[in-house]
C-alpha atoms as a PDB file:
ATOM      1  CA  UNK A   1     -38.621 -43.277 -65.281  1.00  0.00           C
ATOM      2  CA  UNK A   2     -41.089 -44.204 -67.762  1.00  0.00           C
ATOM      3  CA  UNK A   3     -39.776 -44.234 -71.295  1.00  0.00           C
ATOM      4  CA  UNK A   4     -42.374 -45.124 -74.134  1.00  0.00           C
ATOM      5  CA  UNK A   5     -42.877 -44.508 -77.844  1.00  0.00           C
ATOM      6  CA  UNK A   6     -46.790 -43.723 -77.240  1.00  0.00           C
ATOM      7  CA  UNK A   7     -47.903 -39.917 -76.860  1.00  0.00           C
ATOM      8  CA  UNK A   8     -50.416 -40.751 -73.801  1.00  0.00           C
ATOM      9  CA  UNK A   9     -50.020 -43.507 -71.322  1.00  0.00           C
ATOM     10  CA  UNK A  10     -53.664 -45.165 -70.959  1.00  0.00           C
ATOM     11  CA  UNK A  11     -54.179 -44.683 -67.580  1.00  0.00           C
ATOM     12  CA  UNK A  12     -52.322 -41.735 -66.613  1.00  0.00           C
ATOM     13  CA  UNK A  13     -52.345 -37.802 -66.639  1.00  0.00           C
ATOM     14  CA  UNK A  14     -50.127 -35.644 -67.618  1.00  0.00           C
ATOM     15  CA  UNK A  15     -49.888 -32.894 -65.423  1.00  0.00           C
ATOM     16  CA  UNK A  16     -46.989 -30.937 -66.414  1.00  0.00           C
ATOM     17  CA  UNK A  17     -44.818 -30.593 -70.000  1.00  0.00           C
ATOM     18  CA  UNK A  18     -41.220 -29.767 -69.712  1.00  0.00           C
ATOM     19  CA  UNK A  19     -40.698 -29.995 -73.239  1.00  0.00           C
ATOM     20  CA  UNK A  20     -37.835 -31.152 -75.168  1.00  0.00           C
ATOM     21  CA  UNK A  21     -34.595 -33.862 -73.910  1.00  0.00           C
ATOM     22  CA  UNK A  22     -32.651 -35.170 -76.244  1.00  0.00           C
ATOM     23  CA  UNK A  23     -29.487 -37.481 -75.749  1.00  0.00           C
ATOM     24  CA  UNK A  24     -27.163 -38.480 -78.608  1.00  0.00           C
ATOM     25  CA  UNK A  25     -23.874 -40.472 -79.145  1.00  0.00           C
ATOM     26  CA  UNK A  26     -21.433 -40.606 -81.827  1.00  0.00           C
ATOM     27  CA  UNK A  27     -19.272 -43.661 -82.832  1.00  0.00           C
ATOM     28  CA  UNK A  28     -16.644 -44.260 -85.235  1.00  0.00           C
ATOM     29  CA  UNK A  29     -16.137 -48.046 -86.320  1.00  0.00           C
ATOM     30  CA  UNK A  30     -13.386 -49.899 -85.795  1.00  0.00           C
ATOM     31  CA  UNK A  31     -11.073 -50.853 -88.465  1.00  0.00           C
ATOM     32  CA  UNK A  32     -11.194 -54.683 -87.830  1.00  0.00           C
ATOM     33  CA  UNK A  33     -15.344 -54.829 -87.745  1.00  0.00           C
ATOM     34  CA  UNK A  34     -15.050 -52.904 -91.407  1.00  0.00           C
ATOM     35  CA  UNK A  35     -12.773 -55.455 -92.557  1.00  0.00           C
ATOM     36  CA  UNK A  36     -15.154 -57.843 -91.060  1.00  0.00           C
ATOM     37  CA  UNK A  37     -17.995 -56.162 -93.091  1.00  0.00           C
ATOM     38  CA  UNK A  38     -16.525 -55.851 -96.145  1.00  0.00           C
ATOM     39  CA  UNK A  39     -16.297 -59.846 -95.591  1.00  0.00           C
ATOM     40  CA  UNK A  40     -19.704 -60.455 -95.083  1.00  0.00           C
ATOM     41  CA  UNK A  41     -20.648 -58.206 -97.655  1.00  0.00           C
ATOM     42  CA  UNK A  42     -19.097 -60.768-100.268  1.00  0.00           C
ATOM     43  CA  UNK A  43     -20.545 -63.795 -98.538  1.00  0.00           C
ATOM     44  CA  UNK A  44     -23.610 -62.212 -96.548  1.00  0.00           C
ATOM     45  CA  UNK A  45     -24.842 -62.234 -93.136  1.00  0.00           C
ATOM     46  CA  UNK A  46     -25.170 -60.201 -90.364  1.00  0.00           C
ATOM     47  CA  UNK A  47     -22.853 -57.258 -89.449  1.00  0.00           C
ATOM     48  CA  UNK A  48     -22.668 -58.338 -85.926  1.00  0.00           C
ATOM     49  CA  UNK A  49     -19.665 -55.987 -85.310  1.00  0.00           C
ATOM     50  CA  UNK A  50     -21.751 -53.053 -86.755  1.00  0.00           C
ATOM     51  CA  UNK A  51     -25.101 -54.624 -84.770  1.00  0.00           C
ATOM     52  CA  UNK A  52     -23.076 -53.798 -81.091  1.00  0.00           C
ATOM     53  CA  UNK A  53     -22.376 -50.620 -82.009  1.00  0.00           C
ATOM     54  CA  UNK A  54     -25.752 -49.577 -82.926  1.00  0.00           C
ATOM     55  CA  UNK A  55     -27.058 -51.047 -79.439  1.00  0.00           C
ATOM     56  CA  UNK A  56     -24.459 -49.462 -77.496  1.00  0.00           C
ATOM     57  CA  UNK A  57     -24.797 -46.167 -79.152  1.00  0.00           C
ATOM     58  CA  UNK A  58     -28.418 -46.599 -78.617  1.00  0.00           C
ATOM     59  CA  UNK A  59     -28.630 -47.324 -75.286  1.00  0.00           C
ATOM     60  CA  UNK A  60     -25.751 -44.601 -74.060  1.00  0.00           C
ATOM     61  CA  UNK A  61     -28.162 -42.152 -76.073  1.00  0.00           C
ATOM     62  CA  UNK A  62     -30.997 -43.153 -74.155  1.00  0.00           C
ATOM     63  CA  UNK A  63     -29.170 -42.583 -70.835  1.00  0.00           C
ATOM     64  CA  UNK A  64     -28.215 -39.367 -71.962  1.00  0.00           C
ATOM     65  CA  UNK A  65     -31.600 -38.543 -72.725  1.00  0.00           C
ATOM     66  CA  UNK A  66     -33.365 -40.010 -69.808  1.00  0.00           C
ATOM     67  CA  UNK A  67     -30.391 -37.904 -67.454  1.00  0.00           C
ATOM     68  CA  UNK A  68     -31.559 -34.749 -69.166  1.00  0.00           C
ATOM     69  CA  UNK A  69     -35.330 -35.564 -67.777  1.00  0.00           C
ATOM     70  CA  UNK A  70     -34.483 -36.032 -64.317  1.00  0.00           C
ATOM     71  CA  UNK A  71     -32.500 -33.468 -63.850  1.00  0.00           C
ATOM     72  CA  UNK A  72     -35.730 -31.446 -65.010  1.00  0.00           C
ATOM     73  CA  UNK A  73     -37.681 -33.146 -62.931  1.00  0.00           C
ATOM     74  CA  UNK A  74     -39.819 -35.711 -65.392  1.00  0.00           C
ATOM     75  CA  UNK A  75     -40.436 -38.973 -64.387  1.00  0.00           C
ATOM     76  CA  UNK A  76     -41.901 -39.854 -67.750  1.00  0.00           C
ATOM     77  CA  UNK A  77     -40.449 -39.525 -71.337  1.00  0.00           C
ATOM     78  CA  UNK A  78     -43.270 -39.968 -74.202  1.00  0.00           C
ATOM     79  CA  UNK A  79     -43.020 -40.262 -77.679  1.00  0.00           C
ATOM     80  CA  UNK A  80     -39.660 -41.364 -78.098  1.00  0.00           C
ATOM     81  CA  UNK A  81     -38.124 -41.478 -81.541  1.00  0.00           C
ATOM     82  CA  UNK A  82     -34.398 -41.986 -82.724  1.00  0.00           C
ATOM     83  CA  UNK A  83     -32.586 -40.776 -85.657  1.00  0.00           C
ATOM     84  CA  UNK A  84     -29.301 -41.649 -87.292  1.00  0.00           C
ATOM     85  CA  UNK A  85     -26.500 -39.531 -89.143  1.00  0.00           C
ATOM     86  CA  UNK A  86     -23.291 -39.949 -90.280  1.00  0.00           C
ATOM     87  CA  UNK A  87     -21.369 -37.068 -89.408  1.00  0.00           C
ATOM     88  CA  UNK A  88     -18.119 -37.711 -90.348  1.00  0.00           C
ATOM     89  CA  UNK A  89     -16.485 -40.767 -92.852  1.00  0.00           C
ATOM     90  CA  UNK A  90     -16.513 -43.631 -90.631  1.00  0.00           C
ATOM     91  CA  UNK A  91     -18.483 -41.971 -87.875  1.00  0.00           C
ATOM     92  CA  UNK A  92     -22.293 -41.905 -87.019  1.00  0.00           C
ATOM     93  CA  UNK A  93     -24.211 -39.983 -84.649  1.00  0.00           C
ATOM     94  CA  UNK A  94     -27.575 -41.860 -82.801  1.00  0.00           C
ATOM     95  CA  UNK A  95     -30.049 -39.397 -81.674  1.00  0.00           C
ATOM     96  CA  UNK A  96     -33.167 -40.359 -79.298  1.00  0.00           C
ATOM     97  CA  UNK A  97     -35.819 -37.570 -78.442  1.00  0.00           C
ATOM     98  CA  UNK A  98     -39.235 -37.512 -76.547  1.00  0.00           C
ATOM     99  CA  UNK A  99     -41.398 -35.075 -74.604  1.00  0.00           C
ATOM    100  CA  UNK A 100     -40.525 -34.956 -70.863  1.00  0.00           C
ATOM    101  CA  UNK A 101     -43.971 -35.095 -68.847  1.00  0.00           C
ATOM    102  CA  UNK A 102     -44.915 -35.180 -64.942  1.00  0.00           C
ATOM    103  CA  UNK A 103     -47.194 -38.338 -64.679  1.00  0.00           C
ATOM    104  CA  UNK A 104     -49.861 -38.375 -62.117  1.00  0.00           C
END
């Protein structure tokens, strides 16, 4: 599956839009990285706690998203773009979206 931020792939055609897939994850944090941030916050640095999180939330969003193409029968997702919420105190949803394409 190709997965890309671009709109067109140089070299390719699409030949058939399938519209829409989406994939999201939501995560609460832990209560021993916030302690761990509200330490760093006094002395600075990275939020390395809060840095894992993001990744992992990102990348099970991705999969989500990418399952939801295949199943429609895409083997390309363009134009891939991610958005973050909080939806809750404590929690945060990660949302990545792109166009599912047929690539010839």
């Amino acid at each position: 599956m190709l997965m890309t931020n671009l709109e067109i792939v140089p070299g390719s055609r699409i030949v058939k839009h399938l519209g829409l897939v989406q994939g999201s994850s939501v995560r609460a944090k832990h209560i021993g990285r916030d302690m761990m941030a509200g330490l760093k916050n006094i002395f600075g640095g990275e939020l390395k706690g809060y840095t894992e999180l993001l990744h992992e939330s990102r990348e099970e969003a991705i999969q989500r998203m990418k399952t939801q193409a295949e199943a429609i029968g895409a083997n390309a997702i363009l134009n891939i773009r991610f958005s973050t919420s909080s939806v809750a105190q404590g929690a945060a949803e990660l949302f990545a979206y792109g166009t599912a394409v047929v690539l010839e």
